[in-house]
N, C-alpha and C. Protein backbone atom coordinates (compact mmCIF):
# COMPACT_ATOMS: atom_id res chain seq x y z
N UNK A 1 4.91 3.07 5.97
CA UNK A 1 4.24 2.51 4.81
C UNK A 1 3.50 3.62 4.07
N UNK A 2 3.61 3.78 2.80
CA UNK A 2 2.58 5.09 1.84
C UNK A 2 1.59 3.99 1.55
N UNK A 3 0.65 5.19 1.54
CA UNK A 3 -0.70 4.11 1.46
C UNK A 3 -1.00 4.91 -0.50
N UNK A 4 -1.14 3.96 -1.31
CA UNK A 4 -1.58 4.50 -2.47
C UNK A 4 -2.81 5.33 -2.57
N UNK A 5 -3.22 6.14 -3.51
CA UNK A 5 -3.78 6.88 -3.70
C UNK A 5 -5.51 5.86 -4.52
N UNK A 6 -5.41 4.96 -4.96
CA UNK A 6 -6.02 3.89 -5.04
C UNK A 6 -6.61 2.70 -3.57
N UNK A 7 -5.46 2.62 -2.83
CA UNK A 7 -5.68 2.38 -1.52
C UNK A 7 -6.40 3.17 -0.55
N UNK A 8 -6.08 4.93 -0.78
CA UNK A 8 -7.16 5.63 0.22
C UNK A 8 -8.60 5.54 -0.72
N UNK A 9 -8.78 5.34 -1.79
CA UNK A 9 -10.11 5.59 -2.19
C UNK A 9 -10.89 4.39 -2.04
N UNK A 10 -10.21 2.84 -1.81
CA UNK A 10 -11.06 2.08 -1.44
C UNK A 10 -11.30 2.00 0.05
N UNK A 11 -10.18 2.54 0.59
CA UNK A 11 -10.86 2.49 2.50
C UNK A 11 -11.91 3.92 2.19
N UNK A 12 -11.79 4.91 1.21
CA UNK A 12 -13.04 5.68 1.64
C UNK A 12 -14.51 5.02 0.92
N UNK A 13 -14.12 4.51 -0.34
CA UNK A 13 -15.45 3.47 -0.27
C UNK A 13 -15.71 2.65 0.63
N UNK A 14 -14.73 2.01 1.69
CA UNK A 14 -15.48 1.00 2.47
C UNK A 14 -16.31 1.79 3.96
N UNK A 15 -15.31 3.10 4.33
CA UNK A 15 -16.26 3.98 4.70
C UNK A 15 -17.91 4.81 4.45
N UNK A 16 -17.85 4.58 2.94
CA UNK A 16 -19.12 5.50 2.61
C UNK A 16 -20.50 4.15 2.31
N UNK A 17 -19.90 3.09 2.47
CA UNK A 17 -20.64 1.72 2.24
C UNK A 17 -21.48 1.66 3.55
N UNK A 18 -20.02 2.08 4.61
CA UNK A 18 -20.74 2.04 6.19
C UNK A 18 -21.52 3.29 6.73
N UNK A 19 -21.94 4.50 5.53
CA UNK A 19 -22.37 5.65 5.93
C UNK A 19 -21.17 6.64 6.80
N UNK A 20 -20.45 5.83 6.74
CA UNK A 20 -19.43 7.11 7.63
C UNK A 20 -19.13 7.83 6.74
N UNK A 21 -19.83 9.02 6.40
CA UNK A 21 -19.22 10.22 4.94
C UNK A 21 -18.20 10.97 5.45
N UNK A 22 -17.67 11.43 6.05
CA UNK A 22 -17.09 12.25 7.17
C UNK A 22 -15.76 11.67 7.07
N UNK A 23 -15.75 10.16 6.84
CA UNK A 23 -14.08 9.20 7.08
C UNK A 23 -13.99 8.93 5.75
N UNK A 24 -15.12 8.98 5.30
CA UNK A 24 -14.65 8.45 3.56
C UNK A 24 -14.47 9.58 2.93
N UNK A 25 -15.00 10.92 3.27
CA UNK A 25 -13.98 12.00 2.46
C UNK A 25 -13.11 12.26 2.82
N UNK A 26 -12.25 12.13 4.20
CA UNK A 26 -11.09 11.88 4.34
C UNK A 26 -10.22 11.54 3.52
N UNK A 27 -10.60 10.54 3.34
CA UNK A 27 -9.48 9.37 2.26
C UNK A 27 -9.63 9.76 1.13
N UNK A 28 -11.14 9.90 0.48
CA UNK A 28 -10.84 10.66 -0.71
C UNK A 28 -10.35 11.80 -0.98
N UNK A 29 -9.76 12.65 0.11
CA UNK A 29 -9.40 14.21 -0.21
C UNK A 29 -7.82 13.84 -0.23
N UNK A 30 -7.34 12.77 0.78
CA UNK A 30 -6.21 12.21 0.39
C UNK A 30 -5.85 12.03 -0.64
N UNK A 31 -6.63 10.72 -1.22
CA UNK A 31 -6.41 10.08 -2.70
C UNK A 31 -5.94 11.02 -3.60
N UNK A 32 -6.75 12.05 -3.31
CA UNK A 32 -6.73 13.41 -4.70
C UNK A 32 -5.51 13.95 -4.49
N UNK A 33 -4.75 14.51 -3.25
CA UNK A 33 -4.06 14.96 -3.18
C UNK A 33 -2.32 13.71 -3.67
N UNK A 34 -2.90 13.05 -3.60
CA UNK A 34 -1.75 12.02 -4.39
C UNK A 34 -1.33 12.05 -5.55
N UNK A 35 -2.79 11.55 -5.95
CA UNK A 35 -3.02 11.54 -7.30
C UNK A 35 -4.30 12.36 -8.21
N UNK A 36 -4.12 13.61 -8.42
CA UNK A 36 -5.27 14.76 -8.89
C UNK A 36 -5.82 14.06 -10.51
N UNK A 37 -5.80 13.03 -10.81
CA UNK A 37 -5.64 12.73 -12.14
C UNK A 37 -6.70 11.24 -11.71
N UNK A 38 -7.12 11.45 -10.77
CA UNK A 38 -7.82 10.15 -10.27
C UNK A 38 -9.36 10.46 -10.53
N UNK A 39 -10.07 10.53 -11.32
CA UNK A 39 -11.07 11.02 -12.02
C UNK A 39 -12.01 10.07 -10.54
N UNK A 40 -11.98 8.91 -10.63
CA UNK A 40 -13.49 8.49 -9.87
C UNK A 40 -13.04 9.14 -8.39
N UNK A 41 -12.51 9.19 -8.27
CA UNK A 41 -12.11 9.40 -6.03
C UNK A 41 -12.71 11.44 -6.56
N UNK A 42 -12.39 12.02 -7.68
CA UNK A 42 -13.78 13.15 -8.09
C UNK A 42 -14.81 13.01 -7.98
N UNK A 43 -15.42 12.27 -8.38
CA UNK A 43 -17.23 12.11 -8.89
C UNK A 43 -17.80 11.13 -7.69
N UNK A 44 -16.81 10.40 -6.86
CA UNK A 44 -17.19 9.63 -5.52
C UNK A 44 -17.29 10.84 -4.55
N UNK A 45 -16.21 12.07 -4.64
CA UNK A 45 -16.43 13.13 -3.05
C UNK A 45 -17.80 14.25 -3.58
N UNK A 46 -17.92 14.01 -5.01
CA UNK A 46 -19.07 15.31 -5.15
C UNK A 46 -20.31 14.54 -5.04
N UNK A 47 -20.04 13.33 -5.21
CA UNK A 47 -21.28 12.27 -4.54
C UNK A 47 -21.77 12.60 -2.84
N UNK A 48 -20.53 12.92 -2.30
CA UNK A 48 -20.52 12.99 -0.78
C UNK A 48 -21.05 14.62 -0.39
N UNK A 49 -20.91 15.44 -1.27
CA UNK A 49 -21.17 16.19 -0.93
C UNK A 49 -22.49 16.80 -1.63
N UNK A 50 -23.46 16.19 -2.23
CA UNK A 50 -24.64 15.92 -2.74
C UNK A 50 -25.31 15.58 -1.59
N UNK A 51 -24.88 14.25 -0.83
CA UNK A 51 -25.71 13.25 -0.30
C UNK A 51 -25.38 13.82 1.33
N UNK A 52 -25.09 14.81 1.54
CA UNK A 52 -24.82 15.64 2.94
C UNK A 52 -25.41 16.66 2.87
């Protein structure tokens, strides 16, 4: 199964909801690498890396 690039950025929001930053940039470094044109799964990982 491919998981969309929309699909990893909401399992990494449901990760960063639960404080797991660590699993939710996971998914968002995924997302990006899918789709580099995905402007929020940007401004959600520099969130993560602010808030670390």
């Amino acid at each position: 199964m491919n998981t969309s690039a929309e699909e990893l950025k909401n399992n990494g929001n449901k990760f960063f909801d639960k404080d797991d930053y660590g699993s939710a940039l996971v998914c968002y470094n995924e997302a990006v690498e899918l789709e580099p044109n995905l402007w929020a799964v940007y401004i959600t990982t520099l969130v993560e890396f602010i808030k670390d």
